[in-house]
Protein backbone atom coordinates (compact mmCIF):
# COMPACT_ATOMS: atom_id res chain seq x y z
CA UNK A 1 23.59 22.73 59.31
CA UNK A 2 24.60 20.97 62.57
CA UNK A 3 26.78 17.49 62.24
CA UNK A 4 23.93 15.11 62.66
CA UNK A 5 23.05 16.16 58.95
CA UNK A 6 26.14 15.20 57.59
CA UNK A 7 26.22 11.69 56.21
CA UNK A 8 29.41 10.16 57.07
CA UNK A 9 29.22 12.02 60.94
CA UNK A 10 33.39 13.32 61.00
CA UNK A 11 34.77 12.03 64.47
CA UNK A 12 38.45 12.38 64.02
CA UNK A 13 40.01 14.48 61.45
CA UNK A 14 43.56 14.70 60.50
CA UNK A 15 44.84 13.45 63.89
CA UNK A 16 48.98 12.60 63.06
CA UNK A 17 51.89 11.07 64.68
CA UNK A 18 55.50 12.63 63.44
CA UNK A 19 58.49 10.65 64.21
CA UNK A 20 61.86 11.52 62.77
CA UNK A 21 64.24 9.20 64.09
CA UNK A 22 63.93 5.83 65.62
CA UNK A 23 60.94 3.25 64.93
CA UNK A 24 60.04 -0.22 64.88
CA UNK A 25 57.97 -0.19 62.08
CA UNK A 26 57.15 -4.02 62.72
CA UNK A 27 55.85 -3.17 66.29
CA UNK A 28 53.35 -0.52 64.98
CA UNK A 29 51.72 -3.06 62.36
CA UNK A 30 51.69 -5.59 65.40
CA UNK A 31 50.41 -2.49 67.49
CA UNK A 32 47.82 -2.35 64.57
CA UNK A 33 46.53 -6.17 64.51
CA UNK A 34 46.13 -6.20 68.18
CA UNK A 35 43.88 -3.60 67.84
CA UNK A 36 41.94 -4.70 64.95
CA UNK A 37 41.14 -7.89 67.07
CA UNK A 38 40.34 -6.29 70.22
CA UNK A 39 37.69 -3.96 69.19
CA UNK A 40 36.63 -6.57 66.07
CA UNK A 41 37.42 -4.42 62.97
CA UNK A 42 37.78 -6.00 59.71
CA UNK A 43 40.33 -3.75 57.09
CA UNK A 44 41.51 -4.00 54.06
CA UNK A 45 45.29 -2.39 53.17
CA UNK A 46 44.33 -0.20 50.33
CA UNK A 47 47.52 0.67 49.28
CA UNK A 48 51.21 -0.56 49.87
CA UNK A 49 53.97 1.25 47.87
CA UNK A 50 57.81 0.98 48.29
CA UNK A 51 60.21 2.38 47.10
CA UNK A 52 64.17 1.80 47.60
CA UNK A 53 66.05 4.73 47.23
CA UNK A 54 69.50 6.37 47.74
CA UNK A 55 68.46 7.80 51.13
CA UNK A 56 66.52 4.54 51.95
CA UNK A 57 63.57 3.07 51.48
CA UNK A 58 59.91 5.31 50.76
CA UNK A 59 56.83 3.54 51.98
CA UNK A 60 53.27 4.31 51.98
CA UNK A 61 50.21 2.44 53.37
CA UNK A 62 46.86 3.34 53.48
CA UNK A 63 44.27 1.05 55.59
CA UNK A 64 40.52 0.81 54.93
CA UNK A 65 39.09 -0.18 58.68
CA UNK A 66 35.45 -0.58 59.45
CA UNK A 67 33.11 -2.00 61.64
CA UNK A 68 29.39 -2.69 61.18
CA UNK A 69 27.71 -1.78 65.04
CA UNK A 70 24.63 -1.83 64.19
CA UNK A 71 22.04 -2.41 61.55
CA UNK A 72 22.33 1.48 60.86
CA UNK A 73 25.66 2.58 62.00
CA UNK A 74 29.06 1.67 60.84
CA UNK A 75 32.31 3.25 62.03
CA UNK A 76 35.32 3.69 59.20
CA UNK A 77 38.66 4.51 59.66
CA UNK A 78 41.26 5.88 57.38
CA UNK A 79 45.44 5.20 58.73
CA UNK A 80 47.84 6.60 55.79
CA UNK A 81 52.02 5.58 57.06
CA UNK A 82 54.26 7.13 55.02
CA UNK A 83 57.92 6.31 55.66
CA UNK A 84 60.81 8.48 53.79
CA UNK A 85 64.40 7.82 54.19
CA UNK A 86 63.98 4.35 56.40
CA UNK A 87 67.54 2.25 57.02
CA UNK A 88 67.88 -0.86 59.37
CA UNK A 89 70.37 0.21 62.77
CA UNK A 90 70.97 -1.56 65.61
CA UNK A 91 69.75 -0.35 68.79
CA UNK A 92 71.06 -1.19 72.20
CA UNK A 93 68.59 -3.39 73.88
CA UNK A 94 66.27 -3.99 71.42
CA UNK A 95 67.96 -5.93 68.31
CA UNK A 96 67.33 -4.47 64.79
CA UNK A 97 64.90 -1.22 64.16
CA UNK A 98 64.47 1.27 61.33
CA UNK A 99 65.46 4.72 61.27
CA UNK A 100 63.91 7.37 59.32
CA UNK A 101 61.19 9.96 59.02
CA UNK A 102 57.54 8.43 60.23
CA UNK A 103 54.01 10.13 59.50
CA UNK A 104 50.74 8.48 60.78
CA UNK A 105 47.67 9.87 59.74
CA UNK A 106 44.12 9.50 61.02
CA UNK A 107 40.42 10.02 60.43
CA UNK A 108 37.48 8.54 61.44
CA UNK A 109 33.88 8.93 60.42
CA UNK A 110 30.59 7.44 61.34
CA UNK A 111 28.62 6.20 58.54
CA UNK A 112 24.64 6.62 58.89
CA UNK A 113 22.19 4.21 56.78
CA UNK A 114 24.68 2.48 55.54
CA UNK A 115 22.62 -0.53 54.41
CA UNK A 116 20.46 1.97 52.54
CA UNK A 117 16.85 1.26 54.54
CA UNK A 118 15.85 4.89 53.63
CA UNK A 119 16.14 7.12 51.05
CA UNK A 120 18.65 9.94 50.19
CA UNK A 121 16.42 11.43 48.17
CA UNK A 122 15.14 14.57 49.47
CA UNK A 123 10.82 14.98 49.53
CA UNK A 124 10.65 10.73 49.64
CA UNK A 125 8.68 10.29 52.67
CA UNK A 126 11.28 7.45 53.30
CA UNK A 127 13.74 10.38 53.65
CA UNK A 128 11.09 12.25 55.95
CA UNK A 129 11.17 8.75 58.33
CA UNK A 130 15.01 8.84 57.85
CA UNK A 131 15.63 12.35 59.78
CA UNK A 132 12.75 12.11 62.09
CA UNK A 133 14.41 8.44 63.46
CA UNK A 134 17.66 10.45 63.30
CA UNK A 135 16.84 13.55 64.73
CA UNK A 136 14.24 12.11 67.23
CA UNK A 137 14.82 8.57 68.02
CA UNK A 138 18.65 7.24 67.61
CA UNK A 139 20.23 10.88 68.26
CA UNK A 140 21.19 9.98 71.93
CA UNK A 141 22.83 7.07 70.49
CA UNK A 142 24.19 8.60 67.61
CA UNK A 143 26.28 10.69 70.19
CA UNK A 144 27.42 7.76 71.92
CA UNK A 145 28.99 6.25 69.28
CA UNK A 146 30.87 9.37 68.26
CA UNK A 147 32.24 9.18 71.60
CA UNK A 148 33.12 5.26 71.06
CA UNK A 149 34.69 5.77 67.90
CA UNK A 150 36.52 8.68 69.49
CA UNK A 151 38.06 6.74 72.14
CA UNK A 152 38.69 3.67 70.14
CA UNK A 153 40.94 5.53 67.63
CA UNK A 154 42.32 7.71 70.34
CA UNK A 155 43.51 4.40 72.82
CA UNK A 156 44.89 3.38 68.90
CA UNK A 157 46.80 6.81 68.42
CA UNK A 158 48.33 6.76 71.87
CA UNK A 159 49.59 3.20 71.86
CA UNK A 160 51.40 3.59 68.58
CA UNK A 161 52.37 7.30 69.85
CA UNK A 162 54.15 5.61 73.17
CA UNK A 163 55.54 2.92 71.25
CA UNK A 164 57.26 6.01 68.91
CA UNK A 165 58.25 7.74 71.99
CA UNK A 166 59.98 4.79 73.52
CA UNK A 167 64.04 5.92 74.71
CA UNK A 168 66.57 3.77 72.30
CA UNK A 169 70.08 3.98 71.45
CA UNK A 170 72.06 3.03 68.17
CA UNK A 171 74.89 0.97 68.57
């Protein structure tokens, strides 16, 4: 069974950032909103836990993103940050910043018939017109928006990723 069959399409699984050391953890959320309002997502933060402890403080965030781009096609995204060990330092140059151990997770997916026009029910002729306008009609397109989705949440992963990789110094 090829990928077209699959109902959310995968475009981007597992794709991480590591950072153990120094972050701005403001600047990636700002990072974030940017990009939420340049390519016109809508999200919703799923989850926000902290957690003070004796190392420092434990976060985790999950974010819900999605856009609709069509009538038939919707793009989700999945980010997961998960903070352990995060203190406040001083860094030369650049004020106040956190220090600690950063993971950024990533997946994407393309959601087909999301406003439920056909049937998922196998032997329904509206099924039948569901994978022949798949497989016949929108699968030129379906292709191009893997490869939109693909660069959207790559341009995302690479600005966070240079903002991680940034040279600092504690004071």
């Amino acid at each position: 069974m090829g990928k077209e069959k699959k109902n959310p399409i995968p475009v981007v699984e597992y794709l991480k950032i590591k950072k153990d050391g120094l972050f701005d953890y403001q600047e990636l959320k700002n990072i974030l909103r940017n990009w939420l309002l340049k390519f016109n997502y809508d999200f919703l933060e799923k989850k926000h836990d902290e957690k003070i402890m004796p190392t420092g403080k434990e976060l985790v965030s999950e974010w819900g993103i999605m856009r609709k781009v069509s009538d038939y096609v919707k793009f989700n995204i999945e980010i997961e940050i998960r903070i352990r060990g995060m203190t406040t330092v001083m860094v030369e140059g650049k004020g106040k910043m956190n220090k600690g151990w950063l993971e950024i997770l990533f997946n994407a997916n393309i959601e087909k018939n999301y406003m439920k026009k056909f049937s998922e029910e196998k032997g329904t002729f509206s099924h039948f017109t569901k994978e022949i306008y798949e497989k016949y009609i929108i699968k030129a397109q379906l292709k191009n928006y893997e490869d939109k989705l693909l660069y959207e949440v790559t341009e995302l992963h690479n600005e966070m990723k240079e903002s991680l990789n940034a040279e600092q110094k504690i004071l």
